[in-house]
Protein backbone atom coordinates (compact mmCIF):
# COMPACT_ATOMS: atom_id res chain seq x y z
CA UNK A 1 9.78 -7.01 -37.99
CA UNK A 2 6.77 -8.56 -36.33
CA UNK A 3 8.96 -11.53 -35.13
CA UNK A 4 11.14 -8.92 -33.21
CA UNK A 5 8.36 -7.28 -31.90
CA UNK A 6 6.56 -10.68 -29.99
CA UNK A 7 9.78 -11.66 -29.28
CA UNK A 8 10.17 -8.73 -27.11
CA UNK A 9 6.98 -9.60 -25.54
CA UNK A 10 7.64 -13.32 -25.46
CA UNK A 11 10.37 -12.10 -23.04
CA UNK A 12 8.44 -10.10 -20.76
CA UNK A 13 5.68 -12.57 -20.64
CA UNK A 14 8.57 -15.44 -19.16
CA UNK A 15 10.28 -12.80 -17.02
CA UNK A 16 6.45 -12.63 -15.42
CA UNK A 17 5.91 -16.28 -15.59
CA UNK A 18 9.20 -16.73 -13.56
CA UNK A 19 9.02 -14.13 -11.12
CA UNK A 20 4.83 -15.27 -10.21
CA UNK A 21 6.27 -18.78 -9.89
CA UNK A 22 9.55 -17.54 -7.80
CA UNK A 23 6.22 -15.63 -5.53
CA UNK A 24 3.97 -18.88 -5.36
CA UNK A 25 6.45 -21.86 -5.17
CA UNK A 26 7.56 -21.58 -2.04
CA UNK A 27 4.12 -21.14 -0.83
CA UNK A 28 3.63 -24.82 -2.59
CA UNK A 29 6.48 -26.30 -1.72
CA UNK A 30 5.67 -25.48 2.31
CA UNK A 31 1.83 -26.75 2.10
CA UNK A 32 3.36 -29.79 1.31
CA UNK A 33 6.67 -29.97 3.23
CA UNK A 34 6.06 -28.17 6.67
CA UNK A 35 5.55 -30.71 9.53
CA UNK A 36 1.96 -30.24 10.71
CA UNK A 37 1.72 -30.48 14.18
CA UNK A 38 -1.44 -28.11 16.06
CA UNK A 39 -0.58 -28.75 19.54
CA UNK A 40 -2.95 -25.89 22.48
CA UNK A 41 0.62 -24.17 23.38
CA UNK A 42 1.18 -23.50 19.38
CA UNK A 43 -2.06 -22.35 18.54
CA UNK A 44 -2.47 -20.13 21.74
CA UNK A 45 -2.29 -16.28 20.43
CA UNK A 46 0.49 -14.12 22.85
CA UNK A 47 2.15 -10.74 22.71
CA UNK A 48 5.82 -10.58 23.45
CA UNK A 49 5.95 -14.45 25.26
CA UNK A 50 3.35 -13.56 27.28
CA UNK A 51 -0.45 -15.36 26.90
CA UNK A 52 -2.69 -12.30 26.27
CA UNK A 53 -5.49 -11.62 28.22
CA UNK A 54 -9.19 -11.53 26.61
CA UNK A 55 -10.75 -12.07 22.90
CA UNK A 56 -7.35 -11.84 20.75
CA UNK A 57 -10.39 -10.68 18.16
CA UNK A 58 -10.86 -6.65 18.48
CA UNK A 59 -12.55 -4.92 16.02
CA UNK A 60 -11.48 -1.22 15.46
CA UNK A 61 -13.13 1.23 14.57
CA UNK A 62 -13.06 2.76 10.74
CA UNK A 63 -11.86 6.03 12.06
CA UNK A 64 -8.47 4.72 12.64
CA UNK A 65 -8.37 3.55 8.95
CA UNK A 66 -10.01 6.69 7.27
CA UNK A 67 -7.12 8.34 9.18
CA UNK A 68 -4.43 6.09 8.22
CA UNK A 69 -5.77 6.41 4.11
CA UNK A 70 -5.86 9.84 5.22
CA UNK A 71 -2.29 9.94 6.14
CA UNK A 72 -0.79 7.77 2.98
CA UNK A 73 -2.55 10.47 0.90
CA UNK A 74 -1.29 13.03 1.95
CA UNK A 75 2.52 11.18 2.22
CA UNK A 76 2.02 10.22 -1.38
CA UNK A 77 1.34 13.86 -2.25
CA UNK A 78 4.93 14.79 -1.00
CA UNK A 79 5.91 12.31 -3.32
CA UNK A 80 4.88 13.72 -6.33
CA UNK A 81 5.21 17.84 -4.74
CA UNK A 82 9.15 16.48 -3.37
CA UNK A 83 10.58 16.50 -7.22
CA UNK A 84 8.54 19.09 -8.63
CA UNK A 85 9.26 21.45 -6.32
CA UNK A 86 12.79 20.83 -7.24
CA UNK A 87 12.65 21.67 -10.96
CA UNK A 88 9.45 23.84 -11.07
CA UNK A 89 11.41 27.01 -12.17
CA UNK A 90 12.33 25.70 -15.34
CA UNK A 91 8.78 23.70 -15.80
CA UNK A 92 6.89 26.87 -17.08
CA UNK A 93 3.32 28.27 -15.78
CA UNK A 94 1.04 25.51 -16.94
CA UNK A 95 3.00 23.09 -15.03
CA UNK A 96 2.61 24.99 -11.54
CA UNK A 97 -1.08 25.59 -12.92
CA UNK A 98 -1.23 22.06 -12.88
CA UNK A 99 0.39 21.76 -8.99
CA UNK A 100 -1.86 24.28 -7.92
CA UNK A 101 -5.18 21.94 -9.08
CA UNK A 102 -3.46 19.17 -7.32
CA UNK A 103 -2.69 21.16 -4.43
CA UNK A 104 -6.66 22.28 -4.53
CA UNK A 105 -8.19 18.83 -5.35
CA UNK A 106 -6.39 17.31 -2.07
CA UNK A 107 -7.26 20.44 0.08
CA UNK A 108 -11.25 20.12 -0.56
CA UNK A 109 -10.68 16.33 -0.04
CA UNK A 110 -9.25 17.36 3.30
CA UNK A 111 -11.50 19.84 4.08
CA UNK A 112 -14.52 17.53 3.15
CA UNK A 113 -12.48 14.75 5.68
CA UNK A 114 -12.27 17.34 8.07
CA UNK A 115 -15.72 18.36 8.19
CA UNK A 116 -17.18 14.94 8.15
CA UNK A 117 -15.10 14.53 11.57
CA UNK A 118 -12.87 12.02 10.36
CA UNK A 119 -9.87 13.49 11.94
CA UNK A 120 -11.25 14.33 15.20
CA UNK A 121 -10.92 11.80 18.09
CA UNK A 122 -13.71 10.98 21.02
């Protein structure tokens, strides 16, 4: 029974082993095959064909990604309120208890955001 049971693993662990190697091998294989050849046109940074003007180097400010982890919060969120809200009749009262924690643990995150003036723009 034990034999069955690594074997099972055994399979899992090559189906990992082959799908890191399928990841990292071409990453290998290009170090050592691409043709190397730096020339001032090829490393010159441009937008759209044409040679950008200034420090290609801008730092932003962390607004823009508090927002932006704002934003895929709340877009996971529908994810998991999407399907519930689609079978939540038949779910029973602890499990809209359970949505309605959610629901409240996201809206004082948002209203902490909010009053920390992460969402408001200068």
């Amino acid at each position: 029974m034990s034999d069955l049971y690594f074997q099972h693993y055994l399979f899992i662990g090559v189906l990992t082993a082959v799908a890191v190697a399928f990841g990292v091998a071409p990453l290998i294989l290009a170090r050592f095959i691409a043709p190397r050849r730096p020339a001032p046109s090829k490393q010159a940074p441009y937008e759209c064909g044409i040679e950008s003007a200034g420090d290609p180097w801008v730092q932003f400010r962390v607004q823009y990604y508090l927002y932006a982890l704002l934003f895929v919060i709340f877009d996971v969120e529908v994810v998991f309120i999407y399907p519930w809200a689609l079978v939540w009749k038949g779910l029973g009262p602890v499990v809209l208890a359970e949505m309605a924690l959610f629901l409240a643990i996201l809206g004082v995150a948002l209203a902490y955001a909010w009053k920390k003036g992460v969402l408001e723009w200068e």
